[in-house]
Protein backbone atom coordinates (compact mmCIF):
# COMPACT_ATOMS: atom_id res chain seq x y z
CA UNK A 1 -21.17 -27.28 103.47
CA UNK A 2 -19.94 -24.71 105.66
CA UNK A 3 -20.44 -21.13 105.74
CA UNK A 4 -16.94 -20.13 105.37
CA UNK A 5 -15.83 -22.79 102.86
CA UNK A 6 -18.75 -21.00 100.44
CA UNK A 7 -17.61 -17.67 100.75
CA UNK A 8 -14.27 -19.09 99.88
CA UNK A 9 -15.28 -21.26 97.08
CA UNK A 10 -17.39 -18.11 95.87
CA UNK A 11 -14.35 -15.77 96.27
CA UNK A 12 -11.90 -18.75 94.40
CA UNK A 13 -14.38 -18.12 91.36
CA UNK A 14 -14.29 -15.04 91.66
CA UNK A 15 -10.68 -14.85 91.42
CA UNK A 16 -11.45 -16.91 88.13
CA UNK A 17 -12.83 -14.40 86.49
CA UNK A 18 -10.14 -12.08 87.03
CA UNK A 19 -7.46 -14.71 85.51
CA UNK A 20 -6.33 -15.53 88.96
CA UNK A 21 -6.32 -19.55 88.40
CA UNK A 22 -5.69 -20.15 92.48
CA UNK A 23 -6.18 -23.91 93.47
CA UNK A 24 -9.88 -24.65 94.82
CA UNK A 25 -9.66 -24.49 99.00
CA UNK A 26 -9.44 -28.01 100.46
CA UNK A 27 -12.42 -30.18 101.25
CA UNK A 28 -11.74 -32.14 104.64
CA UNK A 29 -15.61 -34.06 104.89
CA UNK A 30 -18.09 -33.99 102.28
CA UNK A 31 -21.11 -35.38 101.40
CA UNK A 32 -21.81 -36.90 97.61
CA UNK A 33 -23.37 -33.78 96.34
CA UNK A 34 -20.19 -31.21 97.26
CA UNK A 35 -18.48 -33.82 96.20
CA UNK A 36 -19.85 -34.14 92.99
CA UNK A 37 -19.81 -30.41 93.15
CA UNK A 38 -15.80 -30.02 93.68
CA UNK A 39 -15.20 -32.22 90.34
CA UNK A 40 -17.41 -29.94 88.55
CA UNK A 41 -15.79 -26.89 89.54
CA UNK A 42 -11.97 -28.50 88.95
CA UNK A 43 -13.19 -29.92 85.58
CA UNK A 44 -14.07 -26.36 84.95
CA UNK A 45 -11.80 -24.74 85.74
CA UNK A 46 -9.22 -26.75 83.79
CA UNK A 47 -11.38 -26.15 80.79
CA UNK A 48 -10.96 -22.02 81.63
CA UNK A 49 -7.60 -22.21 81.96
CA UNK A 50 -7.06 -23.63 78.57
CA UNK A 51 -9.21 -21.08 77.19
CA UNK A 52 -7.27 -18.45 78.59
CA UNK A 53 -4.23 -19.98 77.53
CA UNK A 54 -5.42 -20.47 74.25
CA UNK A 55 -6.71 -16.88 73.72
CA UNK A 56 -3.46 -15.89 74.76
CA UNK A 57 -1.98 -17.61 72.02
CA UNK A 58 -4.42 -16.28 69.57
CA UNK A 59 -3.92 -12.57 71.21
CA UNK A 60 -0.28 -12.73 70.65
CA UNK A 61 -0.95 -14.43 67.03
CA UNK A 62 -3.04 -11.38 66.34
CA UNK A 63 -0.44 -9.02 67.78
CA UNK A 64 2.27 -10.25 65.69
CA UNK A 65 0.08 -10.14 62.38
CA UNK A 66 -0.83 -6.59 62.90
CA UNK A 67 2.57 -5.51 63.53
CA UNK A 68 2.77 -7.04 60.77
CA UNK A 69 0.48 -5.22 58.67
CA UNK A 70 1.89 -2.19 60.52
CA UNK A 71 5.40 -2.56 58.98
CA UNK A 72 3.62 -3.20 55.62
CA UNK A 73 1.95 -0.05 56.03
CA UNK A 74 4.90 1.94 56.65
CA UNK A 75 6.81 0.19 53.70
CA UNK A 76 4.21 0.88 51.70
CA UNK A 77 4.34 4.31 52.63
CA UNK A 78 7.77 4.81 52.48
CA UNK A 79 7.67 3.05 48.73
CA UNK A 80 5.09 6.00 48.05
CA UNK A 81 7.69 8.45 49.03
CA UNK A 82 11.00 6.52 47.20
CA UNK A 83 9.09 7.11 44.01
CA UNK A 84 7.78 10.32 44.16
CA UNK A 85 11.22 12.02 42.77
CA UNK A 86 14.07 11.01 41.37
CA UNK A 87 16.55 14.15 42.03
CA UNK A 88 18.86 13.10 44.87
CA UNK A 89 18.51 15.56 46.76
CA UNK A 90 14.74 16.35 47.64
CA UNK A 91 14.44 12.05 47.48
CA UNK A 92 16.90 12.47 50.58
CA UNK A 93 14.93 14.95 52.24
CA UNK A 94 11.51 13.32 52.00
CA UNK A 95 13.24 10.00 52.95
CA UNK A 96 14.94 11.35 55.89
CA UNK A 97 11.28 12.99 57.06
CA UNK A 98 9.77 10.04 56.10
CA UNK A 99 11.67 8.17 58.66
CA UNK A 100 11.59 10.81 61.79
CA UNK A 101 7.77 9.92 60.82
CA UNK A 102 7.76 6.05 60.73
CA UNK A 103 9.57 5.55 63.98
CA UNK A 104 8.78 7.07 67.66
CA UNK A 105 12.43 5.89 69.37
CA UNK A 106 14.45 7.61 66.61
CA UNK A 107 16.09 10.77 67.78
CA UNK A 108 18.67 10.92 65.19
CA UNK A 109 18.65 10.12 61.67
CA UNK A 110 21.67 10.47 59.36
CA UNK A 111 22.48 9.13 55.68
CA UNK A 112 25.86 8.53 54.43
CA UNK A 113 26.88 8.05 50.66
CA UNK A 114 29.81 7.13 49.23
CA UNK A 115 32.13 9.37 47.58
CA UNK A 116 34.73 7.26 45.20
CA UNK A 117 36.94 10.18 44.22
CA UNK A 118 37.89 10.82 48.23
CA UNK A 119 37.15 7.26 49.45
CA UNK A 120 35.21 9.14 52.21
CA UNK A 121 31.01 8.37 53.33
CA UNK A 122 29.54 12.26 52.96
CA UNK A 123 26.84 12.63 55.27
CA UNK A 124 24.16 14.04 52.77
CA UNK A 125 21.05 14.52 54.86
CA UNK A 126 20.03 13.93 58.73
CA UNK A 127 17.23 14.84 61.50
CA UNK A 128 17.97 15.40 65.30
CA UNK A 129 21.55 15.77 65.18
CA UNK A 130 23.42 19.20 65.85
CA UNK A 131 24.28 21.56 62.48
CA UNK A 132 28.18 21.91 63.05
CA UNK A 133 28.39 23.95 59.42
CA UNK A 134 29.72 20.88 57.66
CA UNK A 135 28.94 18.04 56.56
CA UNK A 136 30.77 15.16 58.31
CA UNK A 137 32.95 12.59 56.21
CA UNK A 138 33.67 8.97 57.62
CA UNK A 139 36.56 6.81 55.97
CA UNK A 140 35.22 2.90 55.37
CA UNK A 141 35.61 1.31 58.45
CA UNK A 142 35.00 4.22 60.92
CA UNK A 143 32.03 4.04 63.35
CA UNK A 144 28.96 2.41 62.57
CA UNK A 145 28.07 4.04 58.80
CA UNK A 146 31.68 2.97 58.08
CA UNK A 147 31.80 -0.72 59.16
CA UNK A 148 28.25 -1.74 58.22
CA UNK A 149 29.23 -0.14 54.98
CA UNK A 150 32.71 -2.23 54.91
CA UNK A 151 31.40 -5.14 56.17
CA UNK A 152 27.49 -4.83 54.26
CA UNK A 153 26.09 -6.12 57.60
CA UNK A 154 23.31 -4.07 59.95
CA UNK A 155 24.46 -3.83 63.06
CA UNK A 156 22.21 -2.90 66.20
CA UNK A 157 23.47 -1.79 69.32
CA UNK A 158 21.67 -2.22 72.69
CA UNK A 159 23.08 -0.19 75.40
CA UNK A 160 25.66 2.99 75.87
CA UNK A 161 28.33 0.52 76.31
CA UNK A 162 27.78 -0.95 72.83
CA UNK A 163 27.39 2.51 71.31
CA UNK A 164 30.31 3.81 73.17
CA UNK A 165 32.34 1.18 71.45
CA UNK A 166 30.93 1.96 67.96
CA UNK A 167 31.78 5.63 68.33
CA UNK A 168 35.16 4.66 69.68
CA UNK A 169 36.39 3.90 66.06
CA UNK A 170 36.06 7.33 64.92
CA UNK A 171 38.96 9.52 64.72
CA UNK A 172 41.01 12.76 62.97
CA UNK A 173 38.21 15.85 63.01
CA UNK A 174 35.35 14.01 63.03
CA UNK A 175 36.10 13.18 66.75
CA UNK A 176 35.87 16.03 68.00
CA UNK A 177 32.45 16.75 66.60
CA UNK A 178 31.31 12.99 68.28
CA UNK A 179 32.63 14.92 71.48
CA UNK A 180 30.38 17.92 71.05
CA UNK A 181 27.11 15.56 70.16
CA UNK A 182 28.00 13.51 73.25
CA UNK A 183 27.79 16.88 75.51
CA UNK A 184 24.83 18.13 73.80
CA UNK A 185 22.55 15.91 75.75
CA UNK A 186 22.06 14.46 78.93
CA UNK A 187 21.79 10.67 78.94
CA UNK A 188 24.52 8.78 76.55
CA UNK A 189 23.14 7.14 73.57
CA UNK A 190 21.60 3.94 74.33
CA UNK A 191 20.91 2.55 71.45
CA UNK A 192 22.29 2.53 67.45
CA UNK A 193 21.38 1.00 64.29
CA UNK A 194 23.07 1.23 61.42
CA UNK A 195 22.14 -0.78 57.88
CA UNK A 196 24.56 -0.42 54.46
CA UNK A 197 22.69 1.31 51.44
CA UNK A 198 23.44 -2.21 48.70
CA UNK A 199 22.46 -1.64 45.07
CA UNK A 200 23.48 -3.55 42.02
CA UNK A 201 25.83 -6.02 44.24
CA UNK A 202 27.45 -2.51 45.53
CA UNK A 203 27.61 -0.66 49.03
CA UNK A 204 27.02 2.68 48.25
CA UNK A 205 26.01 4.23 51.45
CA UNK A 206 24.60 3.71 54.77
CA UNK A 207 21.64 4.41 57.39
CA UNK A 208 22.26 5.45 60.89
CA UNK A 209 19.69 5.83 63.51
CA UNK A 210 20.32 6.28 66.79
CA UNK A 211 18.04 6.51 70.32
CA UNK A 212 18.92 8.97 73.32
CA UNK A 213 16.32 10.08 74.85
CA UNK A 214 15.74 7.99 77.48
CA UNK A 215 17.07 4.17 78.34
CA UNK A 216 14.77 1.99 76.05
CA UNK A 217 16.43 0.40 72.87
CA UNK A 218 15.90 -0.75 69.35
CA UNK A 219 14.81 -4.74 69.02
CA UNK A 220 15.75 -7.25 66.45
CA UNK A 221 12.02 -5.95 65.15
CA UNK A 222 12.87 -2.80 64.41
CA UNK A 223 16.16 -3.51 62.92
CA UNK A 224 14.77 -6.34 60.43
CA UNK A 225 12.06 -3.23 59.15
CA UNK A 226 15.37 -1.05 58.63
CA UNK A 227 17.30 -3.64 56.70
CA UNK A 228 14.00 -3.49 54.19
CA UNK A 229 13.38 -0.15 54.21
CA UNK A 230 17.18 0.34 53.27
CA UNK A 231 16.56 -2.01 50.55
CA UNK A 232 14.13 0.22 49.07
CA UNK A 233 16.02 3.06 49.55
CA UNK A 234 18.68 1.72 48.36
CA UNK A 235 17.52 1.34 44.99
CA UNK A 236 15.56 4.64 45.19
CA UNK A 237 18.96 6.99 46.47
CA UNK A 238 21.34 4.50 43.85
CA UNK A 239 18.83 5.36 40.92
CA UNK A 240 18.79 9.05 41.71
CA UNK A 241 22.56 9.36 41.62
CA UNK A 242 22.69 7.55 38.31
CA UNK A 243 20.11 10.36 37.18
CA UNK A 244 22.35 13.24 38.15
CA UNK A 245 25.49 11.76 36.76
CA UNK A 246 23.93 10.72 33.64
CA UNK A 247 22.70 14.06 32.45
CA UNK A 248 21.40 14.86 29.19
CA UNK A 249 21.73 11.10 28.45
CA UNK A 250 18.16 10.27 28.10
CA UNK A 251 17.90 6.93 26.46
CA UNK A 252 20.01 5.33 29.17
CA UNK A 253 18.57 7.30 31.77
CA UNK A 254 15.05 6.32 31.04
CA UNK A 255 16.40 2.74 31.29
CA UNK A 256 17.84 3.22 34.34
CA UNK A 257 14.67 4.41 36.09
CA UNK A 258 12.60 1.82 34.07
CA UNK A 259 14.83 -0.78 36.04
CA UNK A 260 13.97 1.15 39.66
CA UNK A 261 10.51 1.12 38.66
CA UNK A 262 9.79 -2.34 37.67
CA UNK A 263 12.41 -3.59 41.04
CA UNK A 264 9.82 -1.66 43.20
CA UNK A 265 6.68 -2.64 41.40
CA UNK A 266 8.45 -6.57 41.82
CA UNK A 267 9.04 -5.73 45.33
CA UNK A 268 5.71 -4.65 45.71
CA UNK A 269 4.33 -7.56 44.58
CA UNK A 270 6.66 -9.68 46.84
CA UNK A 271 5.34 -8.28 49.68
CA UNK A 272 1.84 -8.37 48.49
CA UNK A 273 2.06 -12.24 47.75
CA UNK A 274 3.50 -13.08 51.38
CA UNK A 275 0.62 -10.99 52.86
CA UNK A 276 -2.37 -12.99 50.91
CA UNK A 277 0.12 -16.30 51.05
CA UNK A 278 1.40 -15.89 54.84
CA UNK A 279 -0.27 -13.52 56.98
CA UNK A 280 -3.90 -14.63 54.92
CA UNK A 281 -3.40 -18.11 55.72
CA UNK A 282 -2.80 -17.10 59.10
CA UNK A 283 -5.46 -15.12 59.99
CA UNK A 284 -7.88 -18.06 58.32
CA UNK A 285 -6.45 -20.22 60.64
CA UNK A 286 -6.79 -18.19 63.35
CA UNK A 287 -10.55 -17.38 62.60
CA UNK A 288 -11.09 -21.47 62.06
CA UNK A 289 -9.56 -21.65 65.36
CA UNK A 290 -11.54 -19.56 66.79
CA UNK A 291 -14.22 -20.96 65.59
CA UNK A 292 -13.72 -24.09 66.67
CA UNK A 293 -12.96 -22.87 70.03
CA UNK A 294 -16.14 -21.07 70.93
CA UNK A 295 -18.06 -24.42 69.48
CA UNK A 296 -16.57 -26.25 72.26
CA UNK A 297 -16.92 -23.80 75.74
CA UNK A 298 -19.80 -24.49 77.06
CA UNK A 299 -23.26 -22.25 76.60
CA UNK A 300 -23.21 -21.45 80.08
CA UNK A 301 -19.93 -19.42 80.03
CA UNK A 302 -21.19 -16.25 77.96
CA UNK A 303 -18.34 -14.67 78.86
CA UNK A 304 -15.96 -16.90 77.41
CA UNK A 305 -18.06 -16.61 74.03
CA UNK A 306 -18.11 -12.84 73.70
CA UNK A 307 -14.34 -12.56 74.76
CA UNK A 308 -13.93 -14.99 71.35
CA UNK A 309 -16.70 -13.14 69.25
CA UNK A 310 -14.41 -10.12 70.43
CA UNK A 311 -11.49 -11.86 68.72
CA UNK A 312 -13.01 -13.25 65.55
CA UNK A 313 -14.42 -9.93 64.63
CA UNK A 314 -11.37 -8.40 65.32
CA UNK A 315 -9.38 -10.94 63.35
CA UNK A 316 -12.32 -9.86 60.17
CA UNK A 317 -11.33 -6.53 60.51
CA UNK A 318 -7.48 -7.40 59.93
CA UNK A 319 -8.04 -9.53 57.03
CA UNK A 320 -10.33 -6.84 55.69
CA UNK A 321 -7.66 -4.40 56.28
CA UNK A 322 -5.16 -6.42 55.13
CA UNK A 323 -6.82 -6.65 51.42
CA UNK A 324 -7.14 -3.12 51.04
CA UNK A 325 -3.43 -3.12 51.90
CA UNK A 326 -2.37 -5.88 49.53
CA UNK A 327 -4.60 -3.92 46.94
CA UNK A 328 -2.54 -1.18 47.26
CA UNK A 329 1.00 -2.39 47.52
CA UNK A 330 0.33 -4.52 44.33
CA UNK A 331 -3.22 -4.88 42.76
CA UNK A 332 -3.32 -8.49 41.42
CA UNK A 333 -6.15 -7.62 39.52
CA UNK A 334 -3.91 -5.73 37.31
CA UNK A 335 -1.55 -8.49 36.50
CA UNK A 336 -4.50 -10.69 36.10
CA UNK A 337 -7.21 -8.88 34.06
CA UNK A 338 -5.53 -5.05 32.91
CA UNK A 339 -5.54 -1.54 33.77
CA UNK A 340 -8.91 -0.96 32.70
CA UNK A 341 -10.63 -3.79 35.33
CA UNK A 342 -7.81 -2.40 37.89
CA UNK A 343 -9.07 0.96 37.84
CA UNK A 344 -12.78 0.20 37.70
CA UNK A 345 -11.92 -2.08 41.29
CA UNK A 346 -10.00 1.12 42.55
CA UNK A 347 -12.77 3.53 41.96
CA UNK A 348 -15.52 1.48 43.23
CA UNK A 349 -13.74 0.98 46.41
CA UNK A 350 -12.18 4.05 46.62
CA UNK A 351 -11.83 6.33 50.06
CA UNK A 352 -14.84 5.78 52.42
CA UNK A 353 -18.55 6.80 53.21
CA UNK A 354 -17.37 9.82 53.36
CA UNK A 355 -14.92 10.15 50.05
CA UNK A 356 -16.15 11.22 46.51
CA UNK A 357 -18.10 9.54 44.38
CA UNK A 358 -15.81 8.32 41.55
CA UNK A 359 -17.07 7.79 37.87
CA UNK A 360 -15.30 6.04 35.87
CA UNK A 361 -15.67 5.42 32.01
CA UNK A 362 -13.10 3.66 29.68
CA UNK A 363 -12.74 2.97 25.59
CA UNK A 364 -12.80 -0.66 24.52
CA UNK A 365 -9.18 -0.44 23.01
CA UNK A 366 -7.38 0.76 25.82
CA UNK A 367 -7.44 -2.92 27.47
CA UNK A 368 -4.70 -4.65 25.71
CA UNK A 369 -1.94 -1.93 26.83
CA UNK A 370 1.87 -2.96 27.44
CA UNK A 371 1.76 -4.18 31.06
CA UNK A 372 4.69 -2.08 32.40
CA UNK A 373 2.20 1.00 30.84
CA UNK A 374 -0.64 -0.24 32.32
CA UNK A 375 1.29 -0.34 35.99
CA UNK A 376 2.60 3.52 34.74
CA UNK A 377 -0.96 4.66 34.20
CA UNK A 378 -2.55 3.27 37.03
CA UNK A 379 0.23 4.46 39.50
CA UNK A 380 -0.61 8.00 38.18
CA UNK A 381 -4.69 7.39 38.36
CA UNK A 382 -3.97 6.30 41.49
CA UNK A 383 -2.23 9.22 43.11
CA UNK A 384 -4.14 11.88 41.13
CA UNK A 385 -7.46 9.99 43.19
CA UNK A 386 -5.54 10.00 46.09
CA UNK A 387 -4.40 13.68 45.51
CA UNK A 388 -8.66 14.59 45.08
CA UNK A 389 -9.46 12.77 48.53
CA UNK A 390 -7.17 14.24 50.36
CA UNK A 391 -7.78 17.68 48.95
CA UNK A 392 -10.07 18.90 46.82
CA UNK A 393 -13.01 18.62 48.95
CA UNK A 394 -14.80 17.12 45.93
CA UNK A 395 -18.52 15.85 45.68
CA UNK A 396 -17.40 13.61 42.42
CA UNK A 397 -14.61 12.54 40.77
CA UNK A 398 -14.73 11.45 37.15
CA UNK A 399 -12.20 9.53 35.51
CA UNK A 400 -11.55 8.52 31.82
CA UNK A 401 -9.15 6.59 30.27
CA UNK A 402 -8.98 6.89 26.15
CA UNK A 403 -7.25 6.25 22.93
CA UNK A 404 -6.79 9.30 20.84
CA UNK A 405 -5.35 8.42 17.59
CA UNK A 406 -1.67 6.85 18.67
CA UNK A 407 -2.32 8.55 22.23
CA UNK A 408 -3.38 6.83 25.97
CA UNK A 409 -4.91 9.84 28.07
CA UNK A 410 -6.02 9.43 30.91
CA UNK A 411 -8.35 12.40 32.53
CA UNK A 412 -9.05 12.30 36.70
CA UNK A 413 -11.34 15.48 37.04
CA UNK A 414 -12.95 16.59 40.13
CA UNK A 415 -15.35 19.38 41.17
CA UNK A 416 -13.34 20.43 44.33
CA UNK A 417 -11.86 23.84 45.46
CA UNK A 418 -9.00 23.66 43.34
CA UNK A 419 -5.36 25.31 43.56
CA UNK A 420 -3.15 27.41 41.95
CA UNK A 421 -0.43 25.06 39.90
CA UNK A 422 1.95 27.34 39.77
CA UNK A 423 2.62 27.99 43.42
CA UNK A 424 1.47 24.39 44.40
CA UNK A 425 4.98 23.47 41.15
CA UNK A 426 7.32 26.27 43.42
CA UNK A 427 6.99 23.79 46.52
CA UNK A 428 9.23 20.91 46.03
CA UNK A 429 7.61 19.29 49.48
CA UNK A 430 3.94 19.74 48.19
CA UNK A 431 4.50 18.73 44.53
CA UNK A 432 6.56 15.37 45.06
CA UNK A 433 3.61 13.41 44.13
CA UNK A 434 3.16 15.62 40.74
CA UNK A 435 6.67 15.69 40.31
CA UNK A 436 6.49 11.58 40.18
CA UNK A 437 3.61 11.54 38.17
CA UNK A 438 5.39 13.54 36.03
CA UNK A 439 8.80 11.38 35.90
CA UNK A 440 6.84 8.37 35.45
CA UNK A 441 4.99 9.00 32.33
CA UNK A 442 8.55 10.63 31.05
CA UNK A 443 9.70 6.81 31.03
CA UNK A 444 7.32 6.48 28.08
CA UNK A 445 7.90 10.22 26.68
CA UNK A 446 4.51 10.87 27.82
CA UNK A 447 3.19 13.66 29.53
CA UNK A 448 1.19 15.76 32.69
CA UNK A 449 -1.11 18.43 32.02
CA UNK A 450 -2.98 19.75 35.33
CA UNK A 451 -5.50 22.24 35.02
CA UNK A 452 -7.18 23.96 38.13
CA UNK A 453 -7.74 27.25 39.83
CA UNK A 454 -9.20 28.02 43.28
CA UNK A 455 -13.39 27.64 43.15
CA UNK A 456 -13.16 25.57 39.98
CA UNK A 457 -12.11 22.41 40.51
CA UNK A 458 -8.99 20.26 39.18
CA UNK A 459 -8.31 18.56 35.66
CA UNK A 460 -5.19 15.92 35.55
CA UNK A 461 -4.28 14.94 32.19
CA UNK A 462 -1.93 12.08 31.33
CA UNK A 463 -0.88 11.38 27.24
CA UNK A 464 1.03 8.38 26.45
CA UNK A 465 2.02 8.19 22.54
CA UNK A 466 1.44 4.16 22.15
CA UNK A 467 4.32 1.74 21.32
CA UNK A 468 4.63 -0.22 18.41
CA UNK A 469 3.86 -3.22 20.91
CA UNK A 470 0.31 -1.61 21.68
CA UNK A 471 -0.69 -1.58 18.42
């Protein structure tokens, strides 16, 4: 074989390994051997272009499941956030920050409810866009909150053309304020999408975000995660009205939230199930595939098995992830066995290496509680643990759940640095998770006792009076 053609063959492989799949160079005369040689290398590299086009497949498979697990993570996060209050107005502050957190592209946040009385959308809390002293009022129909709230359809705009056309519709006052915005930066909006706020068979409201920065624009993606993160916050922003137009009246209010509480804690276990039932079988499938595909490249291609090794572990990981995720959304332990098994799953596998040790002790009787109390108390065991890891600084966390005469209490007490309550209570942005402790276990006229001081570590205390259904 010649010189040249083996420095060419040589550099074709090479070329190989780089994904270049170029053609082998031409053999004019050959003996049997290079022959015999050329049909080895073709077969080859037939076989290493499947690979590759199968691990693409399985790259992109593992791409889509952990954006997946992404938007689960933000939904669960949000979720966290929808039920941490239930006065209107700090839920729409921590929802509108909650967003400007979730997504990178959004410049501009706004959230529109709907007044009856004026037939008017009041814009009652934004990010990014300029404070003009008022608060801007849309009539049904006008620019994108308006029609998407008209027509309970998202809409998502790609382009300043498409924007330019939603903004058109506006009119009266309010256009000369979309005049201002429009001169307040340099490149037009490029992208918009706007999602109605639907609760009870109702339009109530609506979500607009909106994209200027630069020329990139939202994707069918990133409006599908709005529409269910609307959903949520839908129920969350319709529930919170109800509780400051209901007042003093308790009995119907506590129903009221009961309902937003058990259509989160179902939603929660909707997205849960599709996780273990969709994305699990998926990523089984995937790792069987994988499997399967490393069985059948040859041992001489070590390459080829560590790029798959690569993949398989990294497709462990996910599902691993992905448990601790489902266990969080929606425990299906506590369906299944109870609070008490729930929490002794949570506080074994609670935090990290590096998280405090969590002791947890439990009386007999306390198993067979009402299962909408036994969600209740475990929701506020765990955001009081949650509360500890991220910051007491504690060694040990200790945890009891008891009956005391015709009272639940639960006790999550750690040897941290502790806080002053008191200021910690004056912050409405640092106690949203105390204040939703607190609302929950009002549901069943129970209530939050939290004991701490700087040096000495932190005592939360939750009593439930029991039902006549617990006994």
């Amino acid at each position: 074989m010649q010189r040249e053609l083996i420095k060419r063959l040589a550099d074709t492989c090479a070329a190989w390994l780089d994904g270049d799949w170029q053609e082998l160079p031409p053999l004019a005369e050959s003996t049997e051997e290079e022959a015999a040689l050329y049909t080895s290398l073709r077969q080859l590299r037939t076989r290493l272009v499947s690979c590759a086009k199968n691990g693409q497949r399985r790259n992109k498979t593992v791409q889509e499941l952990e954006d997946d697990l992404r938007e689960a993570q933000l939904l669960s996060e949000a979720a966290k956030v929808l039920t941490s209050t239930l006065e209107l107005e700090p839920l729409l502050k921590a929802t509108t920050d909650k967003i400007a957190e979730m997504s990178e592209l959004t410049d501009g946040a706004a959230m529109f409810l709907y007044d009856p009385a004026r037939n008017v959308l009041e814009m009652v809390a934004t990010f990014g866009y300029p404070d003009y002293g008022r608060q801007a009022c849309l009539a049904p129909g006008e620019g994108a909150p308006g029609v998407v709230f008209l027509l309970r359809q998202p809409i998502l705009a790609m382009g300043e053309d498409e924007v330019a056309q939603l903004y058109a519709s506006v009119r009266g006052e309010e256009k000369r304020y979309v005049d201002l915005f429009a001169r307040s930066h340099p490149l037009p909006s490029q992208s918009v999408i706007c999602v109605p706020f639907v609760a009870r068979g109702k339009a109530i409201g609506s979500l607009q975000l909106e994209h200027w920065r630069d020329t990139r624009t939202y994707t069918e993606r990133d409006l599908s995660l709005v529409v269910r993160l609307a959903d949520l916050i839908a129920i969350s922003v319709d529930n919170a009205m109800l509780w400051r137009e209901l007042g003093k009246k308790e009995e119907r209010l506590h129903h009221m939230v009961g309902q937003l509480i058990n259509a989160q804690e179902a939603e929660r276990k909707r997205i849960a199930r599709e996780l273990h039932d969709d994305a699990g079988q998926a990523l089984t499938t995937l790792a069987v595939g994988l499997s399967t595909l490393s069985s059948s490249v040859p041992g001489d291609l070590p390459e080829i098995h560590s790029k798959i090794a690569g993949l398989r572990d990294e497709v462990k990981g996910i599902m691993g992830r992905m448990r601790d995720l489902t266990f969080a959304i929606r425990p299906s332990i506590l369906d299944d066995l109870g609070l008490v098994a729930a929490l002794k799953w949570y506080a074994s596998h609670f935090g990290g290496s590096d998280s405090p040790q969590v002791l947890f002790s439990y009386d007999d009787d306390t198993r067979a509680l009402d299962p909408l109390m036994a969600t209740m108390l475990f929701r506020v065991a765990q955001e009081a643990l949650n509360n500890a890891l991220r910051h007491s600084q504690a060694m040990q966390v200790r945890m009891a759940l008891r009956t005391v005469g015709r009272t639940v209490v639960l006790v999550v007490e750690d040897d941290g640095i502790g806080f002053r309550v008191d200021e910690v209570l004056r912050d409405p942005a640092a106690s949203l998770g105390l204040q939703g402790m607190s609302e929950r276990l009002a549901l069943f006229n129970g209530s939050l006792h939290i004991h701490s001081f700087p040096g000495r570590g932190t005592i939360v205390r939750a009593c439930v009076p029991l039902s006549q259904d617990n006994g």
